[in-house]
PDB file of N, CA and C in Angstrom:
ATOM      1  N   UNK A   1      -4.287  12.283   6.311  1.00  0.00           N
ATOM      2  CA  UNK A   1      -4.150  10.871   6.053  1.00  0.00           C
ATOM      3  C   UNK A   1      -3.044  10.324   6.938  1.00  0.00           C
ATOM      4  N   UNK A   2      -3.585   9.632   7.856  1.00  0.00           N
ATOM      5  CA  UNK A   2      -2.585   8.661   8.557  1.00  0.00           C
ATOM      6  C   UNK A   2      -2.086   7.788   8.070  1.00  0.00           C
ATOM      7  N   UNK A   3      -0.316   7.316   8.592  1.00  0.00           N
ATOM      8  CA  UNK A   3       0.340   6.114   7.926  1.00  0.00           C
ATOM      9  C   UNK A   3       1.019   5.975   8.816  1.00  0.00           C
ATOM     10  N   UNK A   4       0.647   4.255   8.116  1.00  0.00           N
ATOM     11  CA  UNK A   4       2.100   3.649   9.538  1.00  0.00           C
ATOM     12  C   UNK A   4       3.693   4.394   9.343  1.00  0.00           C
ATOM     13  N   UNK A   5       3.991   3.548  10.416  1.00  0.00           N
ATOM     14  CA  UNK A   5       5.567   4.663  10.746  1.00  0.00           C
ATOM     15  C   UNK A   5       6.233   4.036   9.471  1.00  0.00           C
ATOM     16  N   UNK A   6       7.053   4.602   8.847  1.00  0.00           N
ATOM     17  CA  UNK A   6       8.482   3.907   7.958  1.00  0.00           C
ATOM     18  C   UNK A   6       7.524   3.937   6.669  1.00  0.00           C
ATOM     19  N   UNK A   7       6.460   4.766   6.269  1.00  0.00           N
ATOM     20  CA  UNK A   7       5.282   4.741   5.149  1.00  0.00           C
ATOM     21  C   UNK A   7       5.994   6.259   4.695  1.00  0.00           C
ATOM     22  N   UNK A   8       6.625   6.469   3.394  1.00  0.00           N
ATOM     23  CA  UNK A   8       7.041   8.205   3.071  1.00  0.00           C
ATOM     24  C   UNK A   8       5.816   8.393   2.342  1.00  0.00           C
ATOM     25  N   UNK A   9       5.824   9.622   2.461  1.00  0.00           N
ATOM     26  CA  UNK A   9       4.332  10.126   1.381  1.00  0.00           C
ATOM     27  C   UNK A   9       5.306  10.608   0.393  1.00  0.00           C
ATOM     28  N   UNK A  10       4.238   9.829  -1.006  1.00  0.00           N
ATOM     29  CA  UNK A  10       5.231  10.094  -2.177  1.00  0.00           C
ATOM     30  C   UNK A  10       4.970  11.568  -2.998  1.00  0.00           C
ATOM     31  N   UNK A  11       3.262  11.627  -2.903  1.00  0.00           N
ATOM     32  CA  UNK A  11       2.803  13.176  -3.571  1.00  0.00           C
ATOM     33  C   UNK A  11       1.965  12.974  -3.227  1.00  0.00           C
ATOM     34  N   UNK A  12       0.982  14.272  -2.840  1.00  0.00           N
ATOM     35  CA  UNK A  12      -0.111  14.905  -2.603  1.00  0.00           C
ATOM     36  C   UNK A  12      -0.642  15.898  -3.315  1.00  0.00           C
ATOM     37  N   UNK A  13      -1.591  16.111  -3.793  1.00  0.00           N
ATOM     38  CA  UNK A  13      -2.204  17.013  -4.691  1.00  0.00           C
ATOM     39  C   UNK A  13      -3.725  16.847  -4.334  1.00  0.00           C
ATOM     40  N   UNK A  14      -4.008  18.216  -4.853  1.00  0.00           N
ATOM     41  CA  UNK A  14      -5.668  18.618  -4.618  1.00  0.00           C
ATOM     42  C   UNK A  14      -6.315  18.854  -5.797  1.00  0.00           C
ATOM     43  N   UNK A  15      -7.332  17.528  -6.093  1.00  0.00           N
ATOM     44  CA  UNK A  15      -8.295  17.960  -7.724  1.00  0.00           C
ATOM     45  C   UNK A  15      -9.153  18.838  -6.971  1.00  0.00           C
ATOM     46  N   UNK A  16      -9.884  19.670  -7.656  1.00  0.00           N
ATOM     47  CA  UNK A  16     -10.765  20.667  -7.007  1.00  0.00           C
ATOM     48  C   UNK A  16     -12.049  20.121  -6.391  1.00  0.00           C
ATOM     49  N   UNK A  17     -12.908  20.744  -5.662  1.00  0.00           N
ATOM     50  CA  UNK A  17     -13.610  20.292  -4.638  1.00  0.00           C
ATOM     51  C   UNK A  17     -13.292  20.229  -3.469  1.00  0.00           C
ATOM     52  N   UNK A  18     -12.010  20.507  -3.112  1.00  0.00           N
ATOM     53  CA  UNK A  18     -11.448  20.274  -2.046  1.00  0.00           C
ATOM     54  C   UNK A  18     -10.699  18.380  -1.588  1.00  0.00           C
ATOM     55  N   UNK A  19     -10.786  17.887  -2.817  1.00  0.00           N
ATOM     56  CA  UNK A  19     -10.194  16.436  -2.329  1.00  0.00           C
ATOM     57  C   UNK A  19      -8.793  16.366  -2.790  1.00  0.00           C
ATOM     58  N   UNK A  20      -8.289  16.102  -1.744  1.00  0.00           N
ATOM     59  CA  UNK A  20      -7.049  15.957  -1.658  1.00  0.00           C
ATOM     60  C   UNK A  20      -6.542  14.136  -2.221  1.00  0.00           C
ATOM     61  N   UNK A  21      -5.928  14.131  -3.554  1.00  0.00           N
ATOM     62  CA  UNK A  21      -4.904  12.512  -3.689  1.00  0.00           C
ATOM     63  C   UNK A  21      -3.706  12.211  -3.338  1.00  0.00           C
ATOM     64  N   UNK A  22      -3.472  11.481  -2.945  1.00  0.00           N
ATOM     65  CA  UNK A  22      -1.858  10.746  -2.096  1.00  0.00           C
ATOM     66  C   UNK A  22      -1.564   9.736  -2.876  1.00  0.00           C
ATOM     67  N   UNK A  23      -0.455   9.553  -3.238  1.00  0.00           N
ATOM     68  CA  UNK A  23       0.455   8.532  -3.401  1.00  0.00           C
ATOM     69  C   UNK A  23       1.485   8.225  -2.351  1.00  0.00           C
ATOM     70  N   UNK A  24       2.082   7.154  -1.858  1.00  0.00           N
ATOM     71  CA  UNK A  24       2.762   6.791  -1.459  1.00  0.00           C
ATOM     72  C   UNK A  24       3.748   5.714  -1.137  1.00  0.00           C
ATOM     73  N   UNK A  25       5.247   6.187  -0.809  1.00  0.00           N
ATOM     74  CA  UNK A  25       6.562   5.673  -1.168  1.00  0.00           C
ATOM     75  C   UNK A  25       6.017   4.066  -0.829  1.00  0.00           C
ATOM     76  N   UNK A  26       6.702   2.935  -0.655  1.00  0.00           N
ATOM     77  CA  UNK A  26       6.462   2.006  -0.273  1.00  0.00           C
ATOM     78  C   UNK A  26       5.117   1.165  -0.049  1.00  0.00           C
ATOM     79  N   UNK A  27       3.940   1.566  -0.545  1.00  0.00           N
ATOM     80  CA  UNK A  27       2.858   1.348   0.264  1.00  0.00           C
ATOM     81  C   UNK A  27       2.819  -0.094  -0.468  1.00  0.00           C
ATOM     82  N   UNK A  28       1.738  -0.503   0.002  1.00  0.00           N
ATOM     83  CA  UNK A  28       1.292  -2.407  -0.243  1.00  0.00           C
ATOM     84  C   UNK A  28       0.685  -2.376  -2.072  1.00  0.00           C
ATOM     85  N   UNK A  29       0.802  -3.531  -1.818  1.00  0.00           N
ATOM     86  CA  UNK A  29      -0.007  -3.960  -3.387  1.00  0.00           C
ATOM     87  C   UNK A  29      -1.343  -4.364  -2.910  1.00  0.00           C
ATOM     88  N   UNK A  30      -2.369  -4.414  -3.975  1.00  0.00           N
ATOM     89  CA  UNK A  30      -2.198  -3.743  -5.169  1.00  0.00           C
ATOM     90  C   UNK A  30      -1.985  -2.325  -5.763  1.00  0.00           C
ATOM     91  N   UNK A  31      -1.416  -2.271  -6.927  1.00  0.00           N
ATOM     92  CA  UNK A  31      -1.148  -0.417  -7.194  1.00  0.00           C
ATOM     93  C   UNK A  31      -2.783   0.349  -6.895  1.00  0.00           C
ATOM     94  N   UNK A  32      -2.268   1.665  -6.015  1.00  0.00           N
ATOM     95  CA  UNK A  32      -3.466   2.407  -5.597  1.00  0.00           C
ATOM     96  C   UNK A  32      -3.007   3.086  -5.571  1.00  0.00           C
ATOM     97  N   UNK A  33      -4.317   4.730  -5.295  1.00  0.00           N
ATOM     98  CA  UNK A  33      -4.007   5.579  -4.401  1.00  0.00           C
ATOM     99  C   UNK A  33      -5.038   6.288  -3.438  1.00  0.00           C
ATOM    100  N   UNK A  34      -4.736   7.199  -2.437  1.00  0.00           N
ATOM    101  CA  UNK A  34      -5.923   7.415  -1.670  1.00  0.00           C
ATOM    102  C   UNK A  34      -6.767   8.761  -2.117  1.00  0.00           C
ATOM    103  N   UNK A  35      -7.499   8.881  -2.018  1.00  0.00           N
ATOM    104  CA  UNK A  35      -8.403  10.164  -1.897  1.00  0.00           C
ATOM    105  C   UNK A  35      -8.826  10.489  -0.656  1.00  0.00           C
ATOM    106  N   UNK A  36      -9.185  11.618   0.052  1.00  0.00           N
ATOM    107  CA  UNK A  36      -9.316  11.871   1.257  1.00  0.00           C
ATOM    108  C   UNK A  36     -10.436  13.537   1.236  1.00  0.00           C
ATOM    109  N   UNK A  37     -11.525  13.793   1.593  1.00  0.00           N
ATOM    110  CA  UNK A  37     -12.671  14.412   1.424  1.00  0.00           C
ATOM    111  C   UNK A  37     -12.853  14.937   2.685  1.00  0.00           C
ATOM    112  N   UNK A  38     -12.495  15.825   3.719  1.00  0.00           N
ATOM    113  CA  UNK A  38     -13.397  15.746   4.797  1.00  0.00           C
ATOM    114  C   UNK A  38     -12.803  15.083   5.877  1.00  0.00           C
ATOM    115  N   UNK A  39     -13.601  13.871   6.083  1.00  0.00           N
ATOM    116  CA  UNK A  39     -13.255  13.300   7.096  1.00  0.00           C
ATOM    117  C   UNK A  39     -13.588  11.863   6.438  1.00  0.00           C
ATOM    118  N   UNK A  40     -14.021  11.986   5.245  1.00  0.00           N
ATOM    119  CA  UNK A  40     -14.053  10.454   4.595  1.00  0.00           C
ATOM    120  C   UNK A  40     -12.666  10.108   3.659  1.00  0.00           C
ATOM    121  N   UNK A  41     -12.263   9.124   3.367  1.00  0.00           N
ATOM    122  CA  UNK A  41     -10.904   8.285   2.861  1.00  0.00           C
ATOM    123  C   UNK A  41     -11.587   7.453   1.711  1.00  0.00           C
ATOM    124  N   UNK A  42     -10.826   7.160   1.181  1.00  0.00           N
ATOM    125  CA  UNK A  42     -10.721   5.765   0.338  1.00  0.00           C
ATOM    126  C   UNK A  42      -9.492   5.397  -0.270  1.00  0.00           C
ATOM    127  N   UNK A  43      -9.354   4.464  -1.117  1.00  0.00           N
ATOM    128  CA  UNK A  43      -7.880   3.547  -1.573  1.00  0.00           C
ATOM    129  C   UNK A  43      -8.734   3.366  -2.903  1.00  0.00           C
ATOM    130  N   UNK A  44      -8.198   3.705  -4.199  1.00  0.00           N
ATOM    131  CA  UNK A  44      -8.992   3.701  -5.688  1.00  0.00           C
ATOM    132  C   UNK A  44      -7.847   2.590  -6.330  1.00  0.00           C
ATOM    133  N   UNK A  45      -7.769   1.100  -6.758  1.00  0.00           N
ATOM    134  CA  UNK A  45      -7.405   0.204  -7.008  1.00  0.00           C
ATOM    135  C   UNK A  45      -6.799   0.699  -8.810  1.00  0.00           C
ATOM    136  N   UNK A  46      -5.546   0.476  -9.086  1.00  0.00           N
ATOM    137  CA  UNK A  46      -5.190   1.649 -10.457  1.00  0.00           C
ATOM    138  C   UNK A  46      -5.976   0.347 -11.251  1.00  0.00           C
ATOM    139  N   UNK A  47      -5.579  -0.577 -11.548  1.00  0.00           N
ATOM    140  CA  UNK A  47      -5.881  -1.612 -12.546  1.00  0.00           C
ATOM    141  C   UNK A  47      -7.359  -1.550 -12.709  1.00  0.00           C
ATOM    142  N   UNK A  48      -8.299  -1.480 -12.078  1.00  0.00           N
ATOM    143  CA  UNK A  48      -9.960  -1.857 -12.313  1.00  0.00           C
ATOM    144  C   UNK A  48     -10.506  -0.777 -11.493  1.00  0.00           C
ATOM    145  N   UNK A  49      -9.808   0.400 -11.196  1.00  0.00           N
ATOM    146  CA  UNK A  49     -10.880   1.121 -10.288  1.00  0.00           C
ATOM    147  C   UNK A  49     -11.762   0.961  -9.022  1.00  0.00           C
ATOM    148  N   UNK A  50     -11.434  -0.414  -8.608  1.00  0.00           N
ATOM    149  CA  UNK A  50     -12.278  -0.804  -7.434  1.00  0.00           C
ATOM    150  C   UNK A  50     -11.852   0.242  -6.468  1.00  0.00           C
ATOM    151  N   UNK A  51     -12.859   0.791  -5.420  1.00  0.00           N
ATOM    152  CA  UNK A  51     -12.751   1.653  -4.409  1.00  0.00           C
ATOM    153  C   UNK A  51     -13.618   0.708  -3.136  1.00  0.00           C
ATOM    154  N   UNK A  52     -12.401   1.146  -2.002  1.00  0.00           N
ATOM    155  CA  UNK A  52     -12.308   0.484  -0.495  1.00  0.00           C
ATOM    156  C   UNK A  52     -12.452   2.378  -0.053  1.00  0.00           C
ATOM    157  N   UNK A  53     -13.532   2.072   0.885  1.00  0.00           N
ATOM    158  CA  UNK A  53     -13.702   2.628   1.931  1.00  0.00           C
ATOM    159  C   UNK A  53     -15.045   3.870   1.468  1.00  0.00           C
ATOM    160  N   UNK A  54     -15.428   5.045   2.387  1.00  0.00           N
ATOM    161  CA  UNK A  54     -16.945   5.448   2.321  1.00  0.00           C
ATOM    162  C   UNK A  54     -16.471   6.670   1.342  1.00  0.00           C
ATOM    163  N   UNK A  55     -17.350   7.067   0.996  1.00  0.00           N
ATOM    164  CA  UNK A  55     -16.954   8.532   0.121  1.00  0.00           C
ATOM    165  C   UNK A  55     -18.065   9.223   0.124  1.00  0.00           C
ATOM    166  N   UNK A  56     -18.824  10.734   0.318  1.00  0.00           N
ATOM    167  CA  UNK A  56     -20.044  11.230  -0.596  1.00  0.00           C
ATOM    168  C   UNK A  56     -19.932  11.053  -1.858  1.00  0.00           C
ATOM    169  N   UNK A  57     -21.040  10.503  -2.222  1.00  0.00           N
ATOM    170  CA  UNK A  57     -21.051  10.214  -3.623  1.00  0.00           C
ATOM    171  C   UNK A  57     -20.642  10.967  -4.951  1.00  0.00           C
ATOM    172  N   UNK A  58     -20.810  12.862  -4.667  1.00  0.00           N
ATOM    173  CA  UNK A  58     -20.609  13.589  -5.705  1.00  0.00           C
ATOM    174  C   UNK A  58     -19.093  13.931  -5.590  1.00  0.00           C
ATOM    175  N   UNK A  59     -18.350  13.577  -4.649  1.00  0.00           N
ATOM    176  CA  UNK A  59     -16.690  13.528  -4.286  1.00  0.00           C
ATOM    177  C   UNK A  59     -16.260  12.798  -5.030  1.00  0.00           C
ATOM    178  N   UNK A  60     -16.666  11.169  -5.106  1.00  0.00           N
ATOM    179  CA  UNK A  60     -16.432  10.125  -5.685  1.00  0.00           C
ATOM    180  C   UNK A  60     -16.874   9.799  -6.971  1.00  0.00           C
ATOM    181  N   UNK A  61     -17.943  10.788  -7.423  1.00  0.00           N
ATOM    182  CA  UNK A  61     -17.862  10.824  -8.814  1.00  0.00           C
ATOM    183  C   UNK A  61     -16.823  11.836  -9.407  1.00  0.00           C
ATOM    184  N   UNK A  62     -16.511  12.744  -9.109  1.00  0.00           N
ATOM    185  CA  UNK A  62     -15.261  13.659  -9.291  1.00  0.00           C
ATOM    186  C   UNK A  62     -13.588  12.679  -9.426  1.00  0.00           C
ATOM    187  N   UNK A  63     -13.639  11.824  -8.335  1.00  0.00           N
ATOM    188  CA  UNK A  63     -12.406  11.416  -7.671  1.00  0.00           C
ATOM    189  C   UNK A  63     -12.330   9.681  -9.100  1.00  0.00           C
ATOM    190  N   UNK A  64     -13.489   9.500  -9.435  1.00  0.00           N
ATOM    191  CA  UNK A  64     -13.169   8.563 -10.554  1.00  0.00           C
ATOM    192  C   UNK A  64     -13.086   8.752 -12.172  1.00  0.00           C
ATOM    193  N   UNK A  65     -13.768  10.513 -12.342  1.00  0.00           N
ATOM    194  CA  UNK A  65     -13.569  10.899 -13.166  1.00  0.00           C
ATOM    195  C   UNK A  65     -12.190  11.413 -13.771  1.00  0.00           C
ATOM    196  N   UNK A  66     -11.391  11.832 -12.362  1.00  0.00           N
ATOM    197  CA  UNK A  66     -10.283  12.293 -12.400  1.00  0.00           C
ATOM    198  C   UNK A  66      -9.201  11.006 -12.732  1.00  0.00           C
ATOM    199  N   UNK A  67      -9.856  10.023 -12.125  1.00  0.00           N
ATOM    200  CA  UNK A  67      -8.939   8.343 -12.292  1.00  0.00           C
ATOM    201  C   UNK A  67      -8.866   7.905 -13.607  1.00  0.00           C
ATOM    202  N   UNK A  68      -9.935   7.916 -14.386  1.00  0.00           N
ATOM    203  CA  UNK A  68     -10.253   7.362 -15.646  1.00  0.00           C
ATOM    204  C   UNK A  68      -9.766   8.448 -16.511  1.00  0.00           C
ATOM    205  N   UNK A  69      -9.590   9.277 -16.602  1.00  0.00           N
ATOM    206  CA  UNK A  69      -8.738  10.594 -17.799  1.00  0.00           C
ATOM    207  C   UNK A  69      -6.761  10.768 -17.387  1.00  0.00           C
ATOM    208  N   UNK A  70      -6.491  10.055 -16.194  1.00  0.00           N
ATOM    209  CA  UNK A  70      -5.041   9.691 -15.633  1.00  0.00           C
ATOM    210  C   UNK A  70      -4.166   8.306 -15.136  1.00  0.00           C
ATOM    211  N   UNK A  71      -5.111   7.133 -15.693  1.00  0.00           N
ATOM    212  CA  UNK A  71      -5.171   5.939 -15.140  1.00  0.00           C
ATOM    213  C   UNK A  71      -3.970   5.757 -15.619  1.00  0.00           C
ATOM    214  N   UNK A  72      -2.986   5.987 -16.847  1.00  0.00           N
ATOM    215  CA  UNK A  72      -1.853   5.769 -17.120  1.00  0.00           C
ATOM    216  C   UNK A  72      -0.990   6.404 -16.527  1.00  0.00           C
ATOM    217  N   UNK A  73      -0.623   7.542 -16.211  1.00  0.00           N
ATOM    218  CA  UNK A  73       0.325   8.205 -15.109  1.00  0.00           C
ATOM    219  C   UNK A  73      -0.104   7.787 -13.708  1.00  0.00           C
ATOM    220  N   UNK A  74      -1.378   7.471 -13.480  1.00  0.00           N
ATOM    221  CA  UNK A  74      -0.982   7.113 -12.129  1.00  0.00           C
ATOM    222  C   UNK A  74      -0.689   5.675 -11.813  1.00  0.00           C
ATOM    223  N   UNK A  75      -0.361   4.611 -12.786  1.00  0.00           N
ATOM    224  CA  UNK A  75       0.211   3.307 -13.162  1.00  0.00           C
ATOM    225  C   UNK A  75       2.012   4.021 -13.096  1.00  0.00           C
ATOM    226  N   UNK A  76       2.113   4.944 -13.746  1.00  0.00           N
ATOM    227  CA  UNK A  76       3.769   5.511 -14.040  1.00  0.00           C
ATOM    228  C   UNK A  76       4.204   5.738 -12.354  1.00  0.00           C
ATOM    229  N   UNK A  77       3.261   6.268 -12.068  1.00  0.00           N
ATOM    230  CA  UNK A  77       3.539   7.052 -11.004  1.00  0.00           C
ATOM    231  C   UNK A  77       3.893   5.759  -9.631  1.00  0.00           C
ATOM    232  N   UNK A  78       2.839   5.133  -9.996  1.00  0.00           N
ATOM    233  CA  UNK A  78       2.712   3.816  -8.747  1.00  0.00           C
ATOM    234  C   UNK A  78       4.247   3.054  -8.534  1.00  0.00           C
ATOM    235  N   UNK A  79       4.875   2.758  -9.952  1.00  0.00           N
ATOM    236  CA  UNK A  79       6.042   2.555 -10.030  1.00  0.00           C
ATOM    237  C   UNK A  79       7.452   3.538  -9.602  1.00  0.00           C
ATOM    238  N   UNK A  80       7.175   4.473  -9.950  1.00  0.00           N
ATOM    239  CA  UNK A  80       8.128   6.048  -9.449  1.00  0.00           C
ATOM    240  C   UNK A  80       8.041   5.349  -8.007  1.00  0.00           C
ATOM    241  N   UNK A  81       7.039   5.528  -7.414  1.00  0.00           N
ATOM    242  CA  UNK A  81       6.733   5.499  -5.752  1.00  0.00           C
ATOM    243  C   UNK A  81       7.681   3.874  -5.321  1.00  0.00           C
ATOM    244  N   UNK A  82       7.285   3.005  -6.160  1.00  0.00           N
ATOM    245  CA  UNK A  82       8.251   1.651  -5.558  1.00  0.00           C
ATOM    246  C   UNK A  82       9.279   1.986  -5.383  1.00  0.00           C
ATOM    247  N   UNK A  83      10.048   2.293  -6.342  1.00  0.00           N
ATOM    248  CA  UNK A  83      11.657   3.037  -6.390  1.00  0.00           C
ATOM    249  C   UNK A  83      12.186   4.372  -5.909  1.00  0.00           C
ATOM    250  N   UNK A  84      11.133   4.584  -5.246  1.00  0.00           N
ATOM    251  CA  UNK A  84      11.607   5.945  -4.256  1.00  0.00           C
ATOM    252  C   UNK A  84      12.171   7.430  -4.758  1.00  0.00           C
ATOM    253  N   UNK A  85      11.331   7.334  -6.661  1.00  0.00           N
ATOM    254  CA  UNK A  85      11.946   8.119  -7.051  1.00  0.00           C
ATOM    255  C   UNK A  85      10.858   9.384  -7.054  1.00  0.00           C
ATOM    256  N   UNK A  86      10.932  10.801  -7.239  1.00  0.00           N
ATOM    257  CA  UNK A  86      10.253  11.808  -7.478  1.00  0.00           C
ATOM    258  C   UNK A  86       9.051  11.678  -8.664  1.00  0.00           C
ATOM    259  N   UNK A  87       8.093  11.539  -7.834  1.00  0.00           N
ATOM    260  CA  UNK A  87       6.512  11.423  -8.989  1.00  0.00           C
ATOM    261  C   UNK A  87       6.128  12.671  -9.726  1.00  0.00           C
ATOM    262  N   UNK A  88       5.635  12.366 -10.867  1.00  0.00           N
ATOM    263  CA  UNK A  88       5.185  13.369 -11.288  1.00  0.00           C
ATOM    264  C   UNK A  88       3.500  13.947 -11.265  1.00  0.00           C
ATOM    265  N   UNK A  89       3.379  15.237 -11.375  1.00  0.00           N
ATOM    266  CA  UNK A  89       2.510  15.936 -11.115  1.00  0.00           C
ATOM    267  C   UNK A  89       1.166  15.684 -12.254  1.00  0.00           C
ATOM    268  N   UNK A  90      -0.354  15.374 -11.333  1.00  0.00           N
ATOM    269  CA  UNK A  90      -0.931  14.884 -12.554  1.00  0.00           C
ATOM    270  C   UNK A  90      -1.725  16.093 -12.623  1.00  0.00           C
ATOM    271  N   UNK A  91      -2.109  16.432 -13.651  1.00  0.00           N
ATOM    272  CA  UNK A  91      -3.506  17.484 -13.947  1.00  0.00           C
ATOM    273  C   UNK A  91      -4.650  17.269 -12.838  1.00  0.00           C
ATOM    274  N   UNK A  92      -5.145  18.453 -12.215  1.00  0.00           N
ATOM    275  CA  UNK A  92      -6.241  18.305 -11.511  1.00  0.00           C
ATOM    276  C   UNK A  92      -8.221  18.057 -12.790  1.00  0.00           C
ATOM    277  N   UNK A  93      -8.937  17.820 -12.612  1.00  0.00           N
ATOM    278  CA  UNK A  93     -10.311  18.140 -12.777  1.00  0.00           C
ATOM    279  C   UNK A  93     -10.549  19.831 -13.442  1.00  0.00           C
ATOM    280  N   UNK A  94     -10.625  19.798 -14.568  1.00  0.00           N
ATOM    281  CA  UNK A  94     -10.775  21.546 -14.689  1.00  0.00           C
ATOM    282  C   UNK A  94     -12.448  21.614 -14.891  1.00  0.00           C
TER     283      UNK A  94
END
């Protein structure tokens, strides 16, 4: 996952399947975070779940299942990341 310069990566973690989630320090509003598959990306919107950008579909059913059982820590977390403080670790997909 590429980022502009002066962008810290706040946490990275891997739900299984191989997709990797990012949070990160400073990033723009609205609260998000990315998922990254391969060579496909997206940005998962915390408040309503809206998803920007392409995904395989059985990635992205994984990657919203994992959203909707953590939607409150990763709201905690979105905030940790404004304030530059150490995020915490969410449960992967078992």
């Amino acid at each position: 996952m590429e980022r502009e310069q002066g962008v810290d990566l706040g946490r990275t973690q891997q739900i299984p399947f191989g997709i990797v989630i990012a949070m990160y320090f400073g990033d723009h509003n609205p609260p998000h975070f990315h998922a990254k598959y391969g060579e496909y990306e997206i940005s998962v919107d915390i408040a309503d779940g809206v998803v920007s950008g392409r995904f395989p579909r059985r990635a992205l059913k994984h990657v919203m299942e994992w959203y909707e059982l953590h939607k409150a820590e990763l709201e905690e977390n979105w905030q940790l990341a404004q304030e530059r403080k150490p995020l915490i670790a969410i449960s992967p997909l078992e």
